[in-house]
C-alpha atoms as a PDB file:
ATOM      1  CA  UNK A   1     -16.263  39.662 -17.712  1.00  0.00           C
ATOM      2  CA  UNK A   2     -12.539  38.202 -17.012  1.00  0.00           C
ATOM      3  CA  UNK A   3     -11.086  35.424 -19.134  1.00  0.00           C
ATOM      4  CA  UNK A   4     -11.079  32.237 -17.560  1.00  0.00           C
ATOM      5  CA  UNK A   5      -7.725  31.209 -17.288  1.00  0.00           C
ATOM      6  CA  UNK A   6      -7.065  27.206 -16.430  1.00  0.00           C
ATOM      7  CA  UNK A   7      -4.143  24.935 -16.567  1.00  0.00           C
ATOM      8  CA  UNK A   8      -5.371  21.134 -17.144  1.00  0.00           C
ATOM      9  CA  UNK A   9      -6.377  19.087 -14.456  1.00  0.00           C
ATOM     10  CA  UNK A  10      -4.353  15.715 -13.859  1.00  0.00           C
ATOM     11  CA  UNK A  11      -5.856  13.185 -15.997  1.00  0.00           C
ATOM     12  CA  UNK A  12      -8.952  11.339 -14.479  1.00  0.00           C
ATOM     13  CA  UNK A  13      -6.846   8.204 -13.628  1.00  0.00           C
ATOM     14  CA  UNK A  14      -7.294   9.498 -10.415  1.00  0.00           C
ATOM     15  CA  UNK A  15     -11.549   8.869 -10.868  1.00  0.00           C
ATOM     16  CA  UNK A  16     -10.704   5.642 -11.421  1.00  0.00           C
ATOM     17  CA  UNK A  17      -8.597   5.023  -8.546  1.00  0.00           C
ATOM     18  CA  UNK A  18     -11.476   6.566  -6.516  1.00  0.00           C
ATOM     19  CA  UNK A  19      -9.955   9.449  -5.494  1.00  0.00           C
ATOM     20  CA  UNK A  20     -11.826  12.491  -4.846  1.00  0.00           C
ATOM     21  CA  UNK A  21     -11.567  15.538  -7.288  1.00  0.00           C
ATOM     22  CA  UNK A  22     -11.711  19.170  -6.962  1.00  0.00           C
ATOM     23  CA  UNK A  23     -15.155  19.886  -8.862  1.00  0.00           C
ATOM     24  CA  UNK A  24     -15.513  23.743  -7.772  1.00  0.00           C
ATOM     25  CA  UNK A  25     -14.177  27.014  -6.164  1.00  0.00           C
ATOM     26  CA  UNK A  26     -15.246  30.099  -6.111  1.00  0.00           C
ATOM     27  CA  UNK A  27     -12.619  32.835  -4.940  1.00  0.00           C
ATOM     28  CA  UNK A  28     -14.572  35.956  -4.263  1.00  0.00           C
ATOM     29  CA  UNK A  29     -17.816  34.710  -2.515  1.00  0.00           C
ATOM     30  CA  UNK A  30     -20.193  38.195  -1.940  1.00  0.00           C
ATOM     31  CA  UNK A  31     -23.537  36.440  -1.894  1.00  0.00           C
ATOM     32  CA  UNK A  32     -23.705  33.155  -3.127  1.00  0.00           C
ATOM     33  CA  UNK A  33     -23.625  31.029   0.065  1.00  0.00           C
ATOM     34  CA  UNK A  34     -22.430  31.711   3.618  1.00  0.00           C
ATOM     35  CA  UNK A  35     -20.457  29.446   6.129  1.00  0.00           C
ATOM     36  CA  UNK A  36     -21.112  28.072   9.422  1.00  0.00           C
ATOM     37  CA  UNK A  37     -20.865  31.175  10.973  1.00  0.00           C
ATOM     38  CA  UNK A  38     -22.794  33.342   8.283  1.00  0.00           C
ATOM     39  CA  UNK A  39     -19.815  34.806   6.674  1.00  0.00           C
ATOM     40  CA  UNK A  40     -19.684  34.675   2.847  1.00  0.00           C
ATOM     41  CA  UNK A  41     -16.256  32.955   2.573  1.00  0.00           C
ATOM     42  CA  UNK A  42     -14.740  31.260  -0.360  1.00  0.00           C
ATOM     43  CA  UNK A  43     -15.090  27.841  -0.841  1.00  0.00           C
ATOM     44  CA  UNK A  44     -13.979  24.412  -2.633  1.00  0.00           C
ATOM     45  CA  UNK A  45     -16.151  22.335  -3.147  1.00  0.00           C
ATOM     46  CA  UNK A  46     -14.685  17.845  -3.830  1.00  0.00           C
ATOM     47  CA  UNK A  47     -16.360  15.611  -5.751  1.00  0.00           C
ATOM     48  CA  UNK A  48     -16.590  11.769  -5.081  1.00  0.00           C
ATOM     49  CA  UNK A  49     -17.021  10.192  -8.310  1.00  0.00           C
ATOM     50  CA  UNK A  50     -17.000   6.803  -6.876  1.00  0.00           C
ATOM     51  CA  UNK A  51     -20.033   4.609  -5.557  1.00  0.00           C
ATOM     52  CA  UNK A  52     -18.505   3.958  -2.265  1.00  0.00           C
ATOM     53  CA  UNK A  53     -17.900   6.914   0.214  1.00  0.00           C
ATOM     54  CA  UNK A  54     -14.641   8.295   0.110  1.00  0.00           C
ATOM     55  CA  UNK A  55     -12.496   9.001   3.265  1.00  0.00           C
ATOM     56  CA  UNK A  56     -10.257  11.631   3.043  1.00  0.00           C
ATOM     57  CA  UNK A  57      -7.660  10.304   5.524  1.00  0.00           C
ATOM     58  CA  UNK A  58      -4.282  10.309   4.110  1.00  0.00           C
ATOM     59  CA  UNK A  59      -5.270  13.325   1.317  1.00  0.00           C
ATOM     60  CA  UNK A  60      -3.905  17.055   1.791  1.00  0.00           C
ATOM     61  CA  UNK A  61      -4.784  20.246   0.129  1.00  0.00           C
ATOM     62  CA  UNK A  62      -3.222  23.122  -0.705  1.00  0.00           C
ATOM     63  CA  UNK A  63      -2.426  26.329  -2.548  1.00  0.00           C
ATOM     64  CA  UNK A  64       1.226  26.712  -1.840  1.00  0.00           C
ATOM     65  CA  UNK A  65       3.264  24.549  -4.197  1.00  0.00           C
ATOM     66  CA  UNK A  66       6.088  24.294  -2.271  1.00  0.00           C
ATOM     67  CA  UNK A  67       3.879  23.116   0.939  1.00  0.00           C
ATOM     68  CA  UNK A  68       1.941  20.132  -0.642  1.00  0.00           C
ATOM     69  CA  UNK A  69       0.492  19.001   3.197  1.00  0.00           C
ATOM     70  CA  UNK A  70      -0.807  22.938   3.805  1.00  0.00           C
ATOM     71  CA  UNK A  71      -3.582  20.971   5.342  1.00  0.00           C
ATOM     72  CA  UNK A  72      -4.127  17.744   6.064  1.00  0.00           C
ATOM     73  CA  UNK A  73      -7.787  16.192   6.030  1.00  0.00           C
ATOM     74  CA  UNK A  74      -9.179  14.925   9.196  1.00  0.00           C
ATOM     75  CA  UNK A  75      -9.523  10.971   9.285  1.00  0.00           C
ATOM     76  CA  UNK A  76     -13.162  11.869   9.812  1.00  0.00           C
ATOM     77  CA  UNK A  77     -13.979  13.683   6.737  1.00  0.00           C
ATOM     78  CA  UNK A  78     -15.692  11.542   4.085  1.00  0.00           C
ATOM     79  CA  UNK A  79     -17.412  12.240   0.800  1.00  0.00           C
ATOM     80  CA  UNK A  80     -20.622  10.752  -0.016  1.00  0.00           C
ATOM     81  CA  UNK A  81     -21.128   8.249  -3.017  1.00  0.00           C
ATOM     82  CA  UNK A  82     -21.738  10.308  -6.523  1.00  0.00           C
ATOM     83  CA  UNK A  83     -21.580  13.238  -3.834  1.00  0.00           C
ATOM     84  CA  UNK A  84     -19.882  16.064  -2.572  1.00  0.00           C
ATOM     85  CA  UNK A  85     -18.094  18.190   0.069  1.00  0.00           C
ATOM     86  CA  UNK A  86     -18.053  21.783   0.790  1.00  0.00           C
ATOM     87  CA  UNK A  87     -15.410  23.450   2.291  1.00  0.00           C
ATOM     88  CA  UNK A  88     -14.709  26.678   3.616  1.00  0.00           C
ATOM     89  CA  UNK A  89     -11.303  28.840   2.515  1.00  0.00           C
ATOM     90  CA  UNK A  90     -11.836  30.974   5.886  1.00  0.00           C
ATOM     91  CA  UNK A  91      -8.003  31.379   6.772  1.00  0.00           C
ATOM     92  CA  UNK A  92      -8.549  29.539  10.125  1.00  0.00           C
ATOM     93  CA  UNK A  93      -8.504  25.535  10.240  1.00  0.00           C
ATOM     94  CA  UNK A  94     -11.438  24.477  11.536  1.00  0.00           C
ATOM     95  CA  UNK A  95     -12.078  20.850  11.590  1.00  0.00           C
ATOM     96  CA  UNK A  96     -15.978  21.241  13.541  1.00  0.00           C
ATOM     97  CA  UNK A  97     -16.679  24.123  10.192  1.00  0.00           C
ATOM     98  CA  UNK A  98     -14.959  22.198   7.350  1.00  0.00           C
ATOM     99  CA  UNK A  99     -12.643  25.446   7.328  1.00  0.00           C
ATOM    100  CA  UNK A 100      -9.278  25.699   5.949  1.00  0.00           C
ATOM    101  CA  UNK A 101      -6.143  27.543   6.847  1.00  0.00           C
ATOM    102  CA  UNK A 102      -5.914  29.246   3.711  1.00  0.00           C
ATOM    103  CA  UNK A 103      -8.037  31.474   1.352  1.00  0.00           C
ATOM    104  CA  UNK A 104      -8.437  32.012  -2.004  1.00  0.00           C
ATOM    105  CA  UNK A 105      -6.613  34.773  -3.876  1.00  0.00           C
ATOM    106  CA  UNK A 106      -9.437  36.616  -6.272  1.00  0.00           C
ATOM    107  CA  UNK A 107      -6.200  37.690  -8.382  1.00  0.00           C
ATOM    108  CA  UNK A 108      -6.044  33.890  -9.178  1.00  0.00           C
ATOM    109  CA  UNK A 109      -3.537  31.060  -7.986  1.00  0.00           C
ATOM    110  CA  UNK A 110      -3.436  27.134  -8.048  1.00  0.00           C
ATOM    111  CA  UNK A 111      -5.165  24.595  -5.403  1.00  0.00           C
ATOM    112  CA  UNK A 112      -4.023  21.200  -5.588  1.00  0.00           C
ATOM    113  CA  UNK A 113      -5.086  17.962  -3.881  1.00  0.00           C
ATOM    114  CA  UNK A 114      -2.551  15.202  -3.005  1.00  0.00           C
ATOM    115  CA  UNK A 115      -2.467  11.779  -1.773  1.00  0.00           C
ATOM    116  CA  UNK A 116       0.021  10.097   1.024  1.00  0.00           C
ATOM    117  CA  UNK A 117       0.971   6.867   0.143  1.00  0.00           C
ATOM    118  CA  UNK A 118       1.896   4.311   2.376  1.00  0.00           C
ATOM    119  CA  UNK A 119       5.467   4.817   2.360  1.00  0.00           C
ATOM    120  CA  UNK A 120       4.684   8.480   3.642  1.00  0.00           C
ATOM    121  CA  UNK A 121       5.233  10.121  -0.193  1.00  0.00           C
ATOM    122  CA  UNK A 122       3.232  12.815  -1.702  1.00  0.00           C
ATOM    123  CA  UNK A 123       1.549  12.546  -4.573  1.00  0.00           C
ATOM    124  CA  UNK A 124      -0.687  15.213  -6.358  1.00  0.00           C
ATOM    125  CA  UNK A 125      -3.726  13.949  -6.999  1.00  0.00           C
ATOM    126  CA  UNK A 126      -5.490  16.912  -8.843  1.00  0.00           C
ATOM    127  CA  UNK A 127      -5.195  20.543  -9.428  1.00  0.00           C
ATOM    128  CA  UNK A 128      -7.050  23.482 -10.762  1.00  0.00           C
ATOM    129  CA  UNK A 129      -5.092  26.844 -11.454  1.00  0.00           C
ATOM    130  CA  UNK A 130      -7.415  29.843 -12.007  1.00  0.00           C
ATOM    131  CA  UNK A 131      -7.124  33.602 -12.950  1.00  0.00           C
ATOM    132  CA  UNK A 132      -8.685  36.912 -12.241  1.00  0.00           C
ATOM    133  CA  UNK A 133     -12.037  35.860 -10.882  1.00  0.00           C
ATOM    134  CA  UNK A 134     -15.316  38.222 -10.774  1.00  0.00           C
ATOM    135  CA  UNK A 135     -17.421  37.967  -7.811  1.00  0.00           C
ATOM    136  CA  UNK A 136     -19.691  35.535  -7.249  1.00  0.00           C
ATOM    137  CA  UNK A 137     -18.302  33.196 -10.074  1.00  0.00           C
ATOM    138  CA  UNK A 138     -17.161  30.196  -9.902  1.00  0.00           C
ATOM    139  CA  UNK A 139     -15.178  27.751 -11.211  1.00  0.00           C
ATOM    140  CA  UNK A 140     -16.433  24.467 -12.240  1.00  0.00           C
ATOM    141  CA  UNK A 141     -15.881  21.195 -13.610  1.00  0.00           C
ATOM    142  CA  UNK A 142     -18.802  20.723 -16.365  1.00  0.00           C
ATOM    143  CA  UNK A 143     -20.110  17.645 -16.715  1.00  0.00           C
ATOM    144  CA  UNK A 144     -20.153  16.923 -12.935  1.00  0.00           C
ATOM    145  CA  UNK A 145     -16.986  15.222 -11.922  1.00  0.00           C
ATOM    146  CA  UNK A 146     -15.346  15.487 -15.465  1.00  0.00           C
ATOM    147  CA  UNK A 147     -12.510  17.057 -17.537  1.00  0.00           C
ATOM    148  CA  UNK A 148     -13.580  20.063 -18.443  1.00  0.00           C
ATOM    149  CA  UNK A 149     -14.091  23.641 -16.953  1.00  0.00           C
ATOM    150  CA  UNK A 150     -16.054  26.215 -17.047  1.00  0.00           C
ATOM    151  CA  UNK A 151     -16.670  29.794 -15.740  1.00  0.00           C
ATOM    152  CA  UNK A 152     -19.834  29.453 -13.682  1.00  0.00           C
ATOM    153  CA  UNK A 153     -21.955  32.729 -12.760  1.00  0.00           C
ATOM    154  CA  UNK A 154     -24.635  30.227 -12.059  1.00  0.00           C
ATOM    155  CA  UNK A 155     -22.322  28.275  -8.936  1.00  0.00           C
ATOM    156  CA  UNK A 156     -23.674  25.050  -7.271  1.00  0.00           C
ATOM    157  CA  UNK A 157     -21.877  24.856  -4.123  1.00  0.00           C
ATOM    158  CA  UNK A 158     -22.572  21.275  -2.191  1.00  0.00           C
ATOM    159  CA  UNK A 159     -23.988  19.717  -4.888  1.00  0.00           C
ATOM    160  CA  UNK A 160     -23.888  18.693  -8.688  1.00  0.00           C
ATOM    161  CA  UNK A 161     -22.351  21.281 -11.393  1.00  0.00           C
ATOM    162  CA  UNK A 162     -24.696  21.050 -14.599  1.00  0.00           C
END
């Protein structure tokens, strides 16, 4: 078993704002779930703590630091009330799949969503970095939606963490 390694999360001002929050990942998918196309991929998985659905227009995601609007969300892409969204890290963006144009790095790394404002400036929203992860594990916000995380080897992609 590797040590789950995590940096802190933003504070949840951003729940209150009702922004979405990254509630899941898993970076070395064998057999959990597969994709669209039946390909075990790895996946992130938002959260929309809020009790109005959430459009993603105007919110980017990424795992490159330096390249905060890696990709940007289609203006179509909405998470439910108290619900969530599934996405695939395939490599290929993808907007018909919910597939992004990254993947995950199993030897750990840092995914980060951000918010446009207005005036056109980025602003990170949330952010999870993870280490070394074992197949099939995830990693998790527990409760649902909150501050804390936890090393899953029971995932929940697409719907609530326990």
């Amino acid at each position: 078993m590797r040590p789950l390694l995590l940096l802190p999360s933003l504070p949840l001002g951003a729940c209150a704002a009702g922004a979405p929050l990254i509630n899941e990942l898993m970076a070395d998918n064998v057999t959990t779930v597969v994709d669209t196309e039946g390909d075990a991929s790895d996946w992130i998985e938002l959260c929309n703590p809020g009790a109005g659905t959430l459009s993603l227009e105007g919110y980017s995601l990424s795992d490159t630091p330096d390249d905060p609007r890696r990709f940007v969300f289609p203006a179509s892409w909405v998470v439910p009330a108290h619900g969530h969204l599934l996405l695939w890290a395939t490599g290929t963006a993808d907007e018909a799949t919910f597939s992004l144009p990254f993947q995950l790095a199993s030897g750990g790394e840092t995914v980060a969503l951000y918010a446009e404002s207005v005036e056109g400036a980025v602003a990170e929203v949330d952010r999870v970095t993870f280490g070394t992860q074992d197949p099939d594990v995830s990693v998790a916000r527990s409760p649902d939606c909150g501050q804390g995380w936890v090393r899953s080897e029971a995932p929940t992609p697409g719907t609530a963490n326990p």
